[in-house]
C-alpha atoms as a PDB file:
ATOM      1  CA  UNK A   1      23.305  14.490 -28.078  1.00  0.00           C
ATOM      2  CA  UNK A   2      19.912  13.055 -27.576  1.00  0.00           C
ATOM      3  CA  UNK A   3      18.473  11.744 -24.403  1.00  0.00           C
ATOM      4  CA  UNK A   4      17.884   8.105 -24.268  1.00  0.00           C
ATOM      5  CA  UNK A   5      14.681   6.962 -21.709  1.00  0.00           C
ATOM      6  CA  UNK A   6      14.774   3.268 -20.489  1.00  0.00           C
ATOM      7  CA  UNK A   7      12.088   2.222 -18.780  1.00  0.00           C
ATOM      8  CA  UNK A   8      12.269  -0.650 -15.813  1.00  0.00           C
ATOM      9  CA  UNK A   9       8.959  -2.549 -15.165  1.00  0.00           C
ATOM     10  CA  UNK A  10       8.410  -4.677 -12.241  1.00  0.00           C
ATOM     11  CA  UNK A  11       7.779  -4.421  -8.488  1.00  0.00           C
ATOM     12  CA  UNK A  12       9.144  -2.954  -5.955  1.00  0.00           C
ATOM     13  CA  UNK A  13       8.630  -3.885  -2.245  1.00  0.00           C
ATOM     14  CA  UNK A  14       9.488  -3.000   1.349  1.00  0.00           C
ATOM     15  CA  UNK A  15      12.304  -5.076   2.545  1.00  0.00           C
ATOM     16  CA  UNK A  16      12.911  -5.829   6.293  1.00  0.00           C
ATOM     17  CA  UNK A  17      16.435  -7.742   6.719  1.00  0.00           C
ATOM     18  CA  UNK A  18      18.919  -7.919   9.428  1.00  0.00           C
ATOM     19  CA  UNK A  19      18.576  -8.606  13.026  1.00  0.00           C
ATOM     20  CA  UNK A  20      17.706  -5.949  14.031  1.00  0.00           C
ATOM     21  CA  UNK A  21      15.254  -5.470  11.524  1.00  0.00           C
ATOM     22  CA  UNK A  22      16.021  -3.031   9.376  1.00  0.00           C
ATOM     23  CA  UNK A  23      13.467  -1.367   6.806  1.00  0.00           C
ATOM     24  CA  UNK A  24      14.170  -0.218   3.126  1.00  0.00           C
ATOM     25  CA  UNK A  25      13.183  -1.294  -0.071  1.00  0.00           C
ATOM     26  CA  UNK A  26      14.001  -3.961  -3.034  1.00  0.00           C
ATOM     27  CA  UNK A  27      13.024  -5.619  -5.872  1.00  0.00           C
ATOM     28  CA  UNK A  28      15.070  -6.983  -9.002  1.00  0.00           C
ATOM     29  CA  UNK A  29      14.187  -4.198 -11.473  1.00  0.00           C
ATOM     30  CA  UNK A  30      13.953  -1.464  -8.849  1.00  0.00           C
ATOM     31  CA  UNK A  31      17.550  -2.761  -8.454  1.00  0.00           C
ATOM     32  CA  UNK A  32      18.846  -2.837 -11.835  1.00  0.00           C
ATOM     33  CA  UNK A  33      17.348   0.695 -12.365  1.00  0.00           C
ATOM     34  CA  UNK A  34      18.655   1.982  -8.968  1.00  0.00           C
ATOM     35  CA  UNK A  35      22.023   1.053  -9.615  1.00  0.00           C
ATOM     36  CA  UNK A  36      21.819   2.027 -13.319  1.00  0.00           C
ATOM     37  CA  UNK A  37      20.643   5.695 -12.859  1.00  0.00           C
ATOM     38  CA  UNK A  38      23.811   5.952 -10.407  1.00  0.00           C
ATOM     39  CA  UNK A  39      26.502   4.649 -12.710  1.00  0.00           C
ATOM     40  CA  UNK A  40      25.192   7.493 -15.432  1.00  0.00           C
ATOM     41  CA  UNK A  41      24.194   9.817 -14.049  1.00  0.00           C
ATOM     42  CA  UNK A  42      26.491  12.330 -15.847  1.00  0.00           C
ATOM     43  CA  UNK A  43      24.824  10.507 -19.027  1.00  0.00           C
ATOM     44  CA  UNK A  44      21.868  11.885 -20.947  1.00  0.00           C
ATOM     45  CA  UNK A  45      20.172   8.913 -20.058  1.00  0.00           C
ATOM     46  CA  UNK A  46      17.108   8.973 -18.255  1.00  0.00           C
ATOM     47  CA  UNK A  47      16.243   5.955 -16.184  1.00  0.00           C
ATOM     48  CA  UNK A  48      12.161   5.795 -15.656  1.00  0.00           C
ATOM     49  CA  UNK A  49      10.358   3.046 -13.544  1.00  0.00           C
ATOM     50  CA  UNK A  50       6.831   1.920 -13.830  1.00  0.00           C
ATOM     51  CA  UNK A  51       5.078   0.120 -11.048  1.00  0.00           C
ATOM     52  CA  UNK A  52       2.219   0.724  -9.620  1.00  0.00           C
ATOM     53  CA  UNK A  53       1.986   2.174  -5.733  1.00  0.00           C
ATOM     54  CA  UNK A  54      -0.492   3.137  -3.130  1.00  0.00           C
ATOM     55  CA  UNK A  55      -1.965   6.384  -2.070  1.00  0.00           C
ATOM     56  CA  UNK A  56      -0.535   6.281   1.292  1.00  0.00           C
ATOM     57  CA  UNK A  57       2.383   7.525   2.755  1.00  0.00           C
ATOM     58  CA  UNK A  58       4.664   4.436   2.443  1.00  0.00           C
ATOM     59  CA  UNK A  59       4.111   4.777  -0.865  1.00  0.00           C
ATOM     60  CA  UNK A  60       5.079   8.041  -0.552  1.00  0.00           C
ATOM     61  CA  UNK A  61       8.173   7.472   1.204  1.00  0.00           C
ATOM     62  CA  UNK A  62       9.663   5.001  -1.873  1.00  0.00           C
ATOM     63  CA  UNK A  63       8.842   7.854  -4.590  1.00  0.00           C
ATOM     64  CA  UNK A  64      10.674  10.316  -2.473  1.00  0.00           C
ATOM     65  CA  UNK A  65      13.206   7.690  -2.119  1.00  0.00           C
ATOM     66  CA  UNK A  66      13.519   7.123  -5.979  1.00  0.00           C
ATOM     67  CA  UNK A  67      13.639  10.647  -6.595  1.00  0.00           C
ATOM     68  CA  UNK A  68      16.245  11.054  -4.677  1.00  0.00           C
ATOM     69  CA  UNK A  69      18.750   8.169  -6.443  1.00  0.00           C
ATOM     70  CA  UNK A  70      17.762  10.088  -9.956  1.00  0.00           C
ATOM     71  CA  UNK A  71      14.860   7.321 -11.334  1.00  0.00           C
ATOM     72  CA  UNK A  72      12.182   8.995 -13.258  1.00  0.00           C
ATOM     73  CA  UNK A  73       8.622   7.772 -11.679  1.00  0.00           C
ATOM     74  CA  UNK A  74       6.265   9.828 -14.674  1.00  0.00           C
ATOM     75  CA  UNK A  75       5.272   5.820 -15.329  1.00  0.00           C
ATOM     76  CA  UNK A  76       4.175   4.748 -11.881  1.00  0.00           C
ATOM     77  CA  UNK A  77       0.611   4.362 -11.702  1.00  0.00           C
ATOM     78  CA  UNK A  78      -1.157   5.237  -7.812  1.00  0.00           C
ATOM     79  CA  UNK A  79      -3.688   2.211  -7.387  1.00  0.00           C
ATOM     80  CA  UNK A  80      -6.546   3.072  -4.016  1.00  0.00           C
ATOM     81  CA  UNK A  81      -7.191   1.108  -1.836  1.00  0.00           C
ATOM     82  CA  UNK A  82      -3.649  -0.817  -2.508  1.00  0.00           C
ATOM     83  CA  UNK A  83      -0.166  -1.094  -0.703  1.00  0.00           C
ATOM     84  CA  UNK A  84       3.282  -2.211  -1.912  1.00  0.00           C
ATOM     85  CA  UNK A  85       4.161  -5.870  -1.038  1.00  0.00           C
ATOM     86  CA  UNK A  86       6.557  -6.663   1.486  1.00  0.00           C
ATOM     87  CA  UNK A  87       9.662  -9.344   1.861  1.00  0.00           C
ATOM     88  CA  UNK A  88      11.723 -10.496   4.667  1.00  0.00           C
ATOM     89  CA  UNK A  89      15.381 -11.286   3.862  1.00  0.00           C
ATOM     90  CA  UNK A  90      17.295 -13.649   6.020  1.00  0.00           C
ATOM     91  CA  UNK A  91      20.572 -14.951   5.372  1.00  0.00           C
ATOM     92  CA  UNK A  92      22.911 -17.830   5.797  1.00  0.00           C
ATOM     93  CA  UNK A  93      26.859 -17.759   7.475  1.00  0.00           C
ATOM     94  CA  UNK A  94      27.501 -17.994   3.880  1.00  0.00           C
ATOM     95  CA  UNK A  95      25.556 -15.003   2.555  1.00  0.00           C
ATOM     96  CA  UNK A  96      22.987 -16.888   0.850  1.00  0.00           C
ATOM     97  CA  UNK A  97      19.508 -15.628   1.006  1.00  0.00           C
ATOM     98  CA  UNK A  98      16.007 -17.125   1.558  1.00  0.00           C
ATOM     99  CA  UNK A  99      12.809 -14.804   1.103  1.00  0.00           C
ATOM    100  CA  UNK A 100       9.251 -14.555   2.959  1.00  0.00           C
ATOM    101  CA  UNK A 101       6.492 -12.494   0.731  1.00  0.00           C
ATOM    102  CA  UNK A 102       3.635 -10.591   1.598  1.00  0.00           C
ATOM    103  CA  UNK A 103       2.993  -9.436  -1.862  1.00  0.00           C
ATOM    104  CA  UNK A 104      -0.049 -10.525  -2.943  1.00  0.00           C
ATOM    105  CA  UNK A 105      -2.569  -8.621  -4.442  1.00  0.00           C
ATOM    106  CA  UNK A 106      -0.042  -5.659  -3.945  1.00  0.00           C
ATOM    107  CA  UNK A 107      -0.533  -2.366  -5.576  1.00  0.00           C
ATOM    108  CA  UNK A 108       2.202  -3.352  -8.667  1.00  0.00           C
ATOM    109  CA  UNK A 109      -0.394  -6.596  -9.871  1.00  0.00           C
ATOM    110  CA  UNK A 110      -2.976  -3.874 -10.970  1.00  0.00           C
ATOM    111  CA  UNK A 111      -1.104  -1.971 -12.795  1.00  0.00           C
ATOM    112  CA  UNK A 112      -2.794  -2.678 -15.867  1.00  0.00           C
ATOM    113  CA  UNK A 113      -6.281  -2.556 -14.743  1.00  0.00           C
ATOM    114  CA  UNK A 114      -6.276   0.636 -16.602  1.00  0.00           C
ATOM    115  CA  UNK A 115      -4.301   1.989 -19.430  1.00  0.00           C
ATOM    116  CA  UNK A 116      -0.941   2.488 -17.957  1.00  0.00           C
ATOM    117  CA  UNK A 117       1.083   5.041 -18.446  1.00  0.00           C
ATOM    118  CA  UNK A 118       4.003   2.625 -19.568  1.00  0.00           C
ATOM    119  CA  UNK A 119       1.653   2.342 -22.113  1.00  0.00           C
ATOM    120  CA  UNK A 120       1.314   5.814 -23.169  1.00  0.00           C
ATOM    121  CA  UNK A 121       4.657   6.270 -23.379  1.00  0.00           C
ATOM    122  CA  UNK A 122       5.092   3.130 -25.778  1.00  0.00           C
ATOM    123  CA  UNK A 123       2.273   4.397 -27.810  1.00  0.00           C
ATOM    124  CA  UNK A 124       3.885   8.076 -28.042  1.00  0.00           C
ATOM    125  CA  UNK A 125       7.298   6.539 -28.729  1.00  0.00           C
ATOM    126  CA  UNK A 126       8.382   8.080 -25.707  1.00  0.00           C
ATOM    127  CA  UNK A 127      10.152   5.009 -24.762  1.00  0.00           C
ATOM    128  CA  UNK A 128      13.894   3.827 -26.571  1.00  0.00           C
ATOM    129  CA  UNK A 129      14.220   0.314 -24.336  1.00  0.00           C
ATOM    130  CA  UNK A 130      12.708  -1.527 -21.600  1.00  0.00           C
ATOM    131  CA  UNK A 131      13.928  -3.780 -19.877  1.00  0.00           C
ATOM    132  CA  UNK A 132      11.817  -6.584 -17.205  1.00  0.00           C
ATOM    133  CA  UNK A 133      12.901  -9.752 -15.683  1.00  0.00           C
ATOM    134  CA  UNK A 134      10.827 -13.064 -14.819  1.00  0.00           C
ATOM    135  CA  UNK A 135       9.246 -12.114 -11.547  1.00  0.00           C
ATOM    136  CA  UNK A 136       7.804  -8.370 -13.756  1.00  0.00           C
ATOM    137  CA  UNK A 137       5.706 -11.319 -15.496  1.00  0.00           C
ATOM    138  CA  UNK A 138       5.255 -13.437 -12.557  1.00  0.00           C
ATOM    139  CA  UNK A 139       3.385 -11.269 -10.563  1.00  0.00           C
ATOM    140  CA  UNK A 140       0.914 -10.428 -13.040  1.00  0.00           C
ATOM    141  CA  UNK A 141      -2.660 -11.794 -13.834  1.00  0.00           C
ATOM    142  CA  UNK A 142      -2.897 -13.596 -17.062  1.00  0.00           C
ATOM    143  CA  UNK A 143      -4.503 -10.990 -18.917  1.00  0.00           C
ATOM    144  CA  UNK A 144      -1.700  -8.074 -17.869  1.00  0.00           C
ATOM    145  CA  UNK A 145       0.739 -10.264 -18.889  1.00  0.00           C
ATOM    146  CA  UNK A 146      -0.758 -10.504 -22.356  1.00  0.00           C
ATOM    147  CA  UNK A 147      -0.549  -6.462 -21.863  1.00  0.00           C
ATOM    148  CA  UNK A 148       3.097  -6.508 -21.004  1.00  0.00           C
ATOM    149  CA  UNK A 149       3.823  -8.761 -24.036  1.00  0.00           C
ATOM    150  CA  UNK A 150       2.078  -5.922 -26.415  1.00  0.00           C
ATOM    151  CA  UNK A 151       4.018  -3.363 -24.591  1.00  0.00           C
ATOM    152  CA  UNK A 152       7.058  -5.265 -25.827  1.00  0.00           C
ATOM    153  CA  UNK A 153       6.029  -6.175 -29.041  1.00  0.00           C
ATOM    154  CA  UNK A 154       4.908  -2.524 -29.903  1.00  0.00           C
ATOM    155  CA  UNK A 155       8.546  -1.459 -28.867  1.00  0.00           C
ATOM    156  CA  UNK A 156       9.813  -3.954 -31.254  1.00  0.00           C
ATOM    157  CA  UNK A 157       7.439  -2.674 -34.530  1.00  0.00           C
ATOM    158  CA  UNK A 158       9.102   1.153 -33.303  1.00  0.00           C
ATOM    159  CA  UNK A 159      12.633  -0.510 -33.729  1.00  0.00           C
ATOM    160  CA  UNK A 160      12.988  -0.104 -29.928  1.00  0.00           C
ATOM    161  CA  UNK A 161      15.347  -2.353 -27.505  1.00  0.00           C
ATOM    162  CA  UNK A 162      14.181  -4.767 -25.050  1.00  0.00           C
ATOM    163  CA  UNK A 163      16.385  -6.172 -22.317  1.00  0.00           C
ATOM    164  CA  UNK A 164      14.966  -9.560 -20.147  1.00  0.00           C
ATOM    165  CA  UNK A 165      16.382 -10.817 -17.350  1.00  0.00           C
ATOM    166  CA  UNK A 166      15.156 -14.620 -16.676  1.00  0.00           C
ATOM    167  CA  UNK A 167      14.615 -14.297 -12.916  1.00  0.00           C
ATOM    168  CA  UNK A 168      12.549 -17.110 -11.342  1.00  0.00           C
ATOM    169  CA  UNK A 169      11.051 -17.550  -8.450  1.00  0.00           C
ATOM    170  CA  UNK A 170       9.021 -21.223  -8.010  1.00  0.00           C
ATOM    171  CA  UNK A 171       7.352 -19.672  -4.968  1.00  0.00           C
ATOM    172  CA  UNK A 172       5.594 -17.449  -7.309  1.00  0.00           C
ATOM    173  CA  UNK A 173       4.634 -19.053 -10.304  1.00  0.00           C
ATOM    174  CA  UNK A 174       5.449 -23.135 -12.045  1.00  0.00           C
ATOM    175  CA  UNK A 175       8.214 -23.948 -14.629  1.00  0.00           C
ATOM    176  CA  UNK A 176       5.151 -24.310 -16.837  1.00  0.00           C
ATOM    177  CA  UNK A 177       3.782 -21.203 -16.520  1.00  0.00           C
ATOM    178  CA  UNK A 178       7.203 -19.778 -16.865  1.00  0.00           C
ATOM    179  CA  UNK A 179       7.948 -21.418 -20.269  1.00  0.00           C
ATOM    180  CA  UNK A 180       4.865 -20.498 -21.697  1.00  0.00           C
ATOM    181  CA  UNK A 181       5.081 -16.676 -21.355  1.00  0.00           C
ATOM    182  CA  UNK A 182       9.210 -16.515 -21.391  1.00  0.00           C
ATOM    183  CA  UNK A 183       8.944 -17.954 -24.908  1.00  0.00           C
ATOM    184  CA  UNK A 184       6.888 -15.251 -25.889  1.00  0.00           C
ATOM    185  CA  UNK A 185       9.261 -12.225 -24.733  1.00  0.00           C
ATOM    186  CA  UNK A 186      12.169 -13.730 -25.918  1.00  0.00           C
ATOM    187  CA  UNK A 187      11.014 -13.804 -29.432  1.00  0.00           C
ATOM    188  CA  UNK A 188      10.813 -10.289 -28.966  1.00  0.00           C
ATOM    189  CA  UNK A 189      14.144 -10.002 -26.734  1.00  0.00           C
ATOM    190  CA  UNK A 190      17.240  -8.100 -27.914  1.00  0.00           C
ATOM    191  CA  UNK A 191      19.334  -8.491 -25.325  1.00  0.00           C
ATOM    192  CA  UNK A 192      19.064 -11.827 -22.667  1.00  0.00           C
ATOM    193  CA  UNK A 193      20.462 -11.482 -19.500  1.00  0.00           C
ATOM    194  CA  UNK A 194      20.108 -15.224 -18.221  1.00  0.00           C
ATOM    195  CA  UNK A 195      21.216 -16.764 -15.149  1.00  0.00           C
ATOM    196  CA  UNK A 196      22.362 -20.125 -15.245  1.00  0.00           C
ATOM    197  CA  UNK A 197      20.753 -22.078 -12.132  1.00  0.00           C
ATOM    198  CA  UNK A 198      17.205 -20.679 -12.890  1.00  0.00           C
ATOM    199  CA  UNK A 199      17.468 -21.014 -16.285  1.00  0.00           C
ATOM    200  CA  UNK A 200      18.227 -24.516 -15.562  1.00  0.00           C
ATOM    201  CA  UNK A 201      15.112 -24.646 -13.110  1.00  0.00           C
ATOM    202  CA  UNK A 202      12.672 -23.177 -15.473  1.00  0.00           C
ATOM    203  CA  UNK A 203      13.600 -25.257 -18.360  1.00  0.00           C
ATOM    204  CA  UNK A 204      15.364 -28.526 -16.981  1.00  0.00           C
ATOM    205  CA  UNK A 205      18.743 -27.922 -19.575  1.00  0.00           C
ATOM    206  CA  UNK A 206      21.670 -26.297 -20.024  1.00  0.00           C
ATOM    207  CA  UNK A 207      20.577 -25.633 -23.628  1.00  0.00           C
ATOM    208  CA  UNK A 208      20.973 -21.768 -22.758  1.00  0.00           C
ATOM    209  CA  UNK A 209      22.636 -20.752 -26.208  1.00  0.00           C
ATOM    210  CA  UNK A 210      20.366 -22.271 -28.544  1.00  0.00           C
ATOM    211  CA  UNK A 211      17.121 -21.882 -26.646  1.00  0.00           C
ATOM    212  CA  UNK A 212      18.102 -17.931 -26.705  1.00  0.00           C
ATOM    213  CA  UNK A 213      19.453 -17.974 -30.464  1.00  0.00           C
ATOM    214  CA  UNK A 214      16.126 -20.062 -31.615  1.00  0.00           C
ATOM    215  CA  UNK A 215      14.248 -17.178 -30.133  1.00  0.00           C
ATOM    216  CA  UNK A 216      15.676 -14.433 -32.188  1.00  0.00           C
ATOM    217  CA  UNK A 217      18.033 -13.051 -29.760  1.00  0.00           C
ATOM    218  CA  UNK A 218      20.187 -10.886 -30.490  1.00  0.00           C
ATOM    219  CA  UNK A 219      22.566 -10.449 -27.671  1.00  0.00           C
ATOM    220  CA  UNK A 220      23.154 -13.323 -25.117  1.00  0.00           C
ATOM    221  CA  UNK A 221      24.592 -12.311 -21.315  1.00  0.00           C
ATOM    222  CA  UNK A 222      24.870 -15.755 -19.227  1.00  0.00           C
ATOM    223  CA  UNK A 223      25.250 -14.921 -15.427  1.00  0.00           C
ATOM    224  CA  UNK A 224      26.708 -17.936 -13.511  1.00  0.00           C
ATOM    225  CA  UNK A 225      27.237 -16.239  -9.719  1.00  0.00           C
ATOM    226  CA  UNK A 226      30.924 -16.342  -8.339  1.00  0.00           C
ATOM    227  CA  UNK A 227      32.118 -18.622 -12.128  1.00  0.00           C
ATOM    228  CA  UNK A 228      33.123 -16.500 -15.394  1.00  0.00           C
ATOM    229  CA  UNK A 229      29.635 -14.615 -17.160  1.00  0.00           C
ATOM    230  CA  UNK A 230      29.887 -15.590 -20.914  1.00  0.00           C
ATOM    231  CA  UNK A 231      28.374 -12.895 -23.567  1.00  0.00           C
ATOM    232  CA  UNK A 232      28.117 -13.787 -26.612  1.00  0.00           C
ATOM    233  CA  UNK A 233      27.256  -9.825 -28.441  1.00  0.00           C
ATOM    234  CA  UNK A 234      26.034 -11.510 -32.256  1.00  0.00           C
ATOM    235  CA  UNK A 235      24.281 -14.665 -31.262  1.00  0.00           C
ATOM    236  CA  UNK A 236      22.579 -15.332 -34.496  1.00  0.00           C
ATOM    237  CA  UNK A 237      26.255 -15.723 -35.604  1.00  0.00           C
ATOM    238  CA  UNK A 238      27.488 -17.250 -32.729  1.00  0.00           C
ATOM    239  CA  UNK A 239      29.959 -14.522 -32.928  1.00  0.00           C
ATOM    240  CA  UNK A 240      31.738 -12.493 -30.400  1.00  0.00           C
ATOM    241  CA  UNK A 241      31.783 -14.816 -27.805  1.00  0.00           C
ATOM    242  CA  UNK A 242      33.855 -13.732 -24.429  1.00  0.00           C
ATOM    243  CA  UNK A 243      34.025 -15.753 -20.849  1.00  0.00           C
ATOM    244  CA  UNK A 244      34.565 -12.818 -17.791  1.00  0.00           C
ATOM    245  CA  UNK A 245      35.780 -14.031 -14.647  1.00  0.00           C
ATOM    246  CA  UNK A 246      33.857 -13.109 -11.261  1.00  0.00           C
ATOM    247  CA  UNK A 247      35.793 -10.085  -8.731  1.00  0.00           C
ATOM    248  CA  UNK A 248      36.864 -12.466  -5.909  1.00  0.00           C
ATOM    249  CA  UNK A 249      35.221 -11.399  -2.721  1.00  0.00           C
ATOM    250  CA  UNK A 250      36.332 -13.221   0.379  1.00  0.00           C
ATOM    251  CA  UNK A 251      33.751 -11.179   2.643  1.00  0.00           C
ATOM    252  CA  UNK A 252      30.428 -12.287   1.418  1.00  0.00           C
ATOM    253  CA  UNK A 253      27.151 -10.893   3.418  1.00  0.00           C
ATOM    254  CA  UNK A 254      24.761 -11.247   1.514  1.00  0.00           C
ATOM    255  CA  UNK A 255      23.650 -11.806  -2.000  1.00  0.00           C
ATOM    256  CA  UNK A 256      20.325 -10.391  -2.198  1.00  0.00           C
ATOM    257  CA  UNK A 257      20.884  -8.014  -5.784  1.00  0.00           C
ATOM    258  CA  UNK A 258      24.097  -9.713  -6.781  1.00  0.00           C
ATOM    259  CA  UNK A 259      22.768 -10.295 -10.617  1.00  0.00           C
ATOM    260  CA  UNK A 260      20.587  -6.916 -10.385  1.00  0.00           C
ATOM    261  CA  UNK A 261      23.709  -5.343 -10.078  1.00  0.00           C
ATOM    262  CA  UNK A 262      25.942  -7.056 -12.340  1.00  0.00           C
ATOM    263  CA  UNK A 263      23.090  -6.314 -14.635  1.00  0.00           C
ATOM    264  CA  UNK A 264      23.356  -2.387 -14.081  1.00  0.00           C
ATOM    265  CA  UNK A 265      27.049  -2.590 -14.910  1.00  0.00           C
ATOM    266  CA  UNK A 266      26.412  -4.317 -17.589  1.00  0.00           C
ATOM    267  CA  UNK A 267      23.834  -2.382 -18.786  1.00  0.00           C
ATOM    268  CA  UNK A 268      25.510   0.851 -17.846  1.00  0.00           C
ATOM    269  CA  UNK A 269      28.760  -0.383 -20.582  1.00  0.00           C
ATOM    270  CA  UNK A 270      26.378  -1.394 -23.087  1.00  0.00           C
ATOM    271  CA  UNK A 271      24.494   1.883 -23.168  1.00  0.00           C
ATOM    272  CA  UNK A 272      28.009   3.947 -23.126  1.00  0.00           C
ATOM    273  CA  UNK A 273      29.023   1.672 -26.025  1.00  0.00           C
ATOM    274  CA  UNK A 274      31.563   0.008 -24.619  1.00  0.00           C
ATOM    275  CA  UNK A 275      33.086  -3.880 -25.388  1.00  0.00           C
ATOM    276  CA  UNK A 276      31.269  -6.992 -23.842  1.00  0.00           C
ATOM    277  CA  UNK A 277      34.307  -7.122 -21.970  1.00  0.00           C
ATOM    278  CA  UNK A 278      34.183  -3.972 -20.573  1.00  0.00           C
ATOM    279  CA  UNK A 279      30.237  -4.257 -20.049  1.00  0.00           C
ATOM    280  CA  UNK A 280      31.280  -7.532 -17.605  1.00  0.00           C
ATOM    281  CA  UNK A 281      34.149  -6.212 -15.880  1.00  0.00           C
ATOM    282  CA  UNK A 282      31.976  -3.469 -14.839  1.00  0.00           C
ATOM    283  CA  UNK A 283      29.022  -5.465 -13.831  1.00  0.00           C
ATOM    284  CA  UNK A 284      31.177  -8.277 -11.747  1.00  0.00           C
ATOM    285  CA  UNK A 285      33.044  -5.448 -10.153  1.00  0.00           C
ATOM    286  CA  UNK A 286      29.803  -3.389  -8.910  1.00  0.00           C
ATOM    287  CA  UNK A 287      28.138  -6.911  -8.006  1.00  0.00           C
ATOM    288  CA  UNK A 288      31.174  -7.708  -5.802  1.00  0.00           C
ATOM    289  CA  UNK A 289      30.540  -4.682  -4.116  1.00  0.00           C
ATOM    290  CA  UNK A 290      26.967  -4.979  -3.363  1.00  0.00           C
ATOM    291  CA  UNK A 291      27.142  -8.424  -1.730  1.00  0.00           C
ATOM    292  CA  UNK A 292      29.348  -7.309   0.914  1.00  0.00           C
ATOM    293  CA  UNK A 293      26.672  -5.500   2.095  1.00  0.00           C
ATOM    294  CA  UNK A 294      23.022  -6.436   3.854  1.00  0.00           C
ATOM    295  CA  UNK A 295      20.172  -5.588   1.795  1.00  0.00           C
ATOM    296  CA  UNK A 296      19.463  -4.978  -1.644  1.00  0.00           C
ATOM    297  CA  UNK A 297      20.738  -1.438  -1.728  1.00  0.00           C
ATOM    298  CA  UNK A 298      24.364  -0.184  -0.552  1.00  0.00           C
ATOM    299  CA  UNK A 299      24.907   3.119   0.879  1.00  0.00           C
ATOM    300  CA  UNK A 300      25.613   5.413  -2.717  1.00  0.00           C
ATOM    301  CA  UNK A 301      29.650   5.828  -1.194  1.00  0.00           C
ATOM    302  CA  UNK A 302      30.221   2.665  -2.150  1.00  0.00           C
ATOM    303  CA  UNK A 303      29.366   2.892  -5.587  1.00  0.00           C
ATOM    304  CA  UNK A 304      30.534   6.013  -6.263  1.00  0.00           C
ATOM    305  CA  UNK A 305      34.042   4.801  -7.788  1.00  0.00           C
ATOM    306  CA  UNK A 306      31.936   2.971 -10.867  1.00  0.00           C
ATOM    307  CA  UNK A 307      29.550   5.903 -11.683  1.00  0.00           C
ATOM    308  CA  UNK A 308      30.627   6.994 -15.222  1.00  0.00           C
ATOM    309  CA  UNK A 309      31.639  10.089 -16.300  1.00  0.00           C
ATOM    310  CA  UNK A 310      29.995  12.009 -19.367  1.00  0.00           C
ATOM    311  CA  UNK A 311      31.626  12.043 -22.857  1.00  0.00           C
END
């Protein structure tokens, strides 16, 4: 069996949360891949992340830490005279989070002052699927956005897969802006993983399904937080279409990754072929987990029961 290589693109940043403070590290794609390279890791499946760091030893510390959870970082680019960015979590009695940012001009917005090595990789076909989210564009200057884009339309031309998860954030960029470059990826976007309130924020309408099937898309995934996801797996067709209900959690801490991790369930049953269903279950199941913990990322115990065994 052949090894499959996703790549993740996106930032990752320290994260202080928790009174005491506590320090570790977050960021949505960092998440999704995090939680992705534990759930198969008896998979041939390699899970790579590109990002670009520092030369210091913080950025030291979060390659060793990646390393250690099984993510690939051949893609991550070392920027001088740069630092990751840095967020402060705090949450409500209810588990809902607010952010603080010290992220700009962090090492991940140069990443394509120079060739990247995401690039390479595209160019040597080195690459089966990426997948990026909202904020991966966000944080970019105009002109690396445009280089993202190629990235993804490149993948496309090879027949590759390409995975986008909607995630807004108004503090970093306008619904305008947003439009403008999430029209572009999703005409190139095979499978849209979409949630509900921002989709709602970026585009002012609930017209989720036939924005997404207008666009090309091929599979639709529409997160809705503690309501039923609804996949639809052959949206040209409007085909295949399955509501999931939530895992009811009564001890809610805090949400910070909830849809990261749904996506790397969901993700992780897609890739192992197995029905939308399935692919749902598994990502509402590993989300409930998650959020009954502070921070973005749980101690490994607690995900242990999802990771998936090898054919």
């Amino acid at each position: 069996m052949s090894t499959l290589n996703i790549a993740f693109f996106g930032e990752c940043m320290v994260e202080l949360s928790g009174k005491p403070l506590n320090k570790t590290f977050g960021g949505d794609t960092l998440n999704t891949a995090l939680y992705l390279a534990r759930l198969l890791s008896h998979h041939p499946i390699n899970i790579h992340y590109a990002t670009g760091l520092g030369e210091e030893a913080l950025s030291d510390d979060l390659l060793t830490a990646w390393h250690s959870e099984g993510i690939h970082t051949d893609l991550v680019s070392r920027v001088p005279n740069k630092n990751p960015g840095l967020y402060l979590v705090e949450t409500d009695e209810h588990g809902e989070r607010s952010f603080h940012y010290w992220r700009t001009d962090s090492a991940a917005t140069h990443y394509f002052d120079a060739i990247s090595p995401l690039e390479h990789a595209i160019e040597n076909q080195d690459i089966d699927a990426l997948y990026l989210s909202g904020i991966s564009l966000a944080i970019l200057s105009d002109e690396a956005k445009a280089r993202l884009l190629l990235c993804v339309k490149r993948l496309k031309i090879q027949n590759k897969t390409v995975f986008f998860d909607n995630n807004f954030r108004p503090q970093l960029w306008s619904a305008t802006r947003a439009r403008q470059w999430y029209r572009d990826i999703l005409r190139h976007t095979d499978v849209a993983l979409i949630t509900e309130d921002d989709d709602m924020l970026v585009w002012g309408d609930t017209k989720i399904v036939e924005r997404c099937k207008s666009f090309g898309c091929e599979q639709l995934v529409i997160k809705r937080g503690s309501e039923p996801c609804v996949v639809i797996s052959d949206l040209q067709t409007d085909a295949k279409h399955v509501e999931v209900s939530a895992t009811h959690v009564t001890n809610v801490v805090d949400t910070c990754a909830a849809g990261d991790s749904f996506a790397a369930g969901f993700l992780a049953g897609y890739l192992t072929q197995q029905s939308p269903t399935e692919c749902a279950e598994l990502g509402h199941a590993l989300a409930g987990v998650v959020i009954q913990f502070p921070g973005a990322i749980v101690p490994i115990a607690h995900t242990e029961p999802f990771h998936l065994t090898g054919a």
